[in-house]
Protein backbone atom coordinates (compact mmCIF):
# COMPACT_ATOMS: atom_id res chain seq x y z
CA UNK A 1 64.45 177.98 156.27
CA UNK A 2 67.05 176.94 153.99
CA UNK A 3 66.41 176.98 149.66
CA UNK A 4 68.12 175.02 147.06
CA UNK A 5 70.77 177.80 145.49
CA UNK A 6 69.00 178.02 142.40
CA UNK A 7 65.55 179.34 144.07
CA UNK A 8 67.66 181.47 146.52
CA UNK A 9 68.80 183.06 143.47
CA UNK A 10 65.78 183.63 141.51
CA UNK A 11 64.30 184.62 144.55
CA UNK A 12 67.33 187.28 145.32
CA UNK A 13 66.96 188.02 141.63
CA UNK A 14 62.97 189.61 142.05
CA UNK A 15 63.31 191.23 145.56
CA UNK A 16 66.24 193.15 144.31
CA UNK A 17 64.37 193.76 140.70
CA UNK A 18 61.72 194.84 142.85
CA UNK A 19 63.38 196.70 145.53
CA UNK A 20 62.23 194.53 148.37
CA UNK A 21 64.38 192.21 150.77
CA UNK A 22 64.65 188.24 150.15
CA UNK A 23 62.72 188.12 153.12
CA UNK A 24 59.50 190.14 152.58
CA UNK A 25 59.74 188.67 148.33
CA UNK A 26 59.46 185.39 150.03
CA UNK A 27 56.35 186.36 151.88
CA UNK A 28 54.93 187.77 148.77
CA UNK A 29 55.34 184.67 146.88
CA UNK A 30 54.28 182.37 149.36
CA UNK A 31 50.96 184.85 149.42
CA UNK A 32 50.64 184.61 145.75
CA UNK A 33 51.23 180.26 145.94
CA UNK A 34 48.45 180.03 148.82
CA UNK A 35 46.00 182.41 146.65
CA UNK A 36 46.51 180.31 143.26
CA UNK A 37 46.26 177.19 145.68
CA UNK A 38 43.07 178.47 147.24
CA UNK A 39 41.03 179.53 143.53
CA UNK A 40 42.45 176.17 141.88
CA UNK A 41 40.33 174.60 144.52
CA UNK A 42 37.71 177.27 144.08
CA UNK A 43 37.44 176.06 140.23
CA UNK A 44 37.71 172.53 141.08
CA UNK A 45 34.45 172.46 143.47
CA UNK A 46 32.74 174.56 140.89
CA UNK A 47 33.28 172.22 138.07
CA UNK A 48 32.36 169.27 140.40
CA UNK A 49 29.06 170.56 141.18
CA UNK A 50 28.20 171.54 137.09
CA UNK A 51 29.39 167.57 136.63
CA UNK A 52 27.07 166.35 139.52
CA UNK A 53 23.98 168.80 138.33
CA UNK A 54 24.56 168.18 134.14
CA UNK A 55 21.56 166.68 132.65
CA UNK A 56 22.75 166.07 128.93
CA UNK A 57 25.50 163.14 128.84
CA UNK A 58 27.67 164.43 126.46
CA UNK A 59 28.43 167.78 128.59
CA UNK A 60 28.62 165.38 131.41
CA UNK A 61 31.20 163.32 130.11
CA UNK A 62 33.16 166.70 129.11
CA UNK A 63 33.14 168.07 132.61
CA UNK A 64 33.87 164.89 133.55
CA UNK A 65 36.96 164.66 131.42
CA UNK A 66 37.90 168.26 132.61
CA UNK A 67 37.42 166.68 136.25
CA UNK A 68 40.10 164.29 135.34
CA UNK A 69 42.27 166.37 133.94
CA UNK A 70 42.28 168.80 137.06
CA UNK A 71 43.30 165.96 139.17
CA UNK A 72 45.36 163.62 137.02
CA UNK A 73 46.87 166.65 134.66
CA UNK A 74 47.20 166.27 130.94
């Protein structure tokens, strides 16, 4: 797999701050993305469900706000 220079850097730059190889700091950072990925998702289903399950219209048009802000940013 080839990066563009300036992540190859940054990414040289941490495995040797760290004392690790390029290699095995890649792994650890692709860990880390996948586990961020995987909770942001987490955090998204749980706010969908408090949306779908809110009685009071005012916190449901909060949550849904936060909804759309989760998948449109902002």
């Amino acid at each position: 797999m080839s990066l563009p220079a300036p992540v190859a850097q940054q990414v040289r730059a941490l495995a040797k701050a760290r004392k690790l190889s390029a290699t095995r700091m890649l792994a650890e950072l692709v860990e880390l993305g996948l586990e961020a990925e995987a909770q942001k998702q987490r955090e998204f289903f749980a706010l969908a469900e408090r949306f779908r399950s809110e009685k009071d219209p005012r916190e449901a048009q909060r949550l849904g706000d936060d909804l759309g802000r989760m998948v449109f940013g902002g």
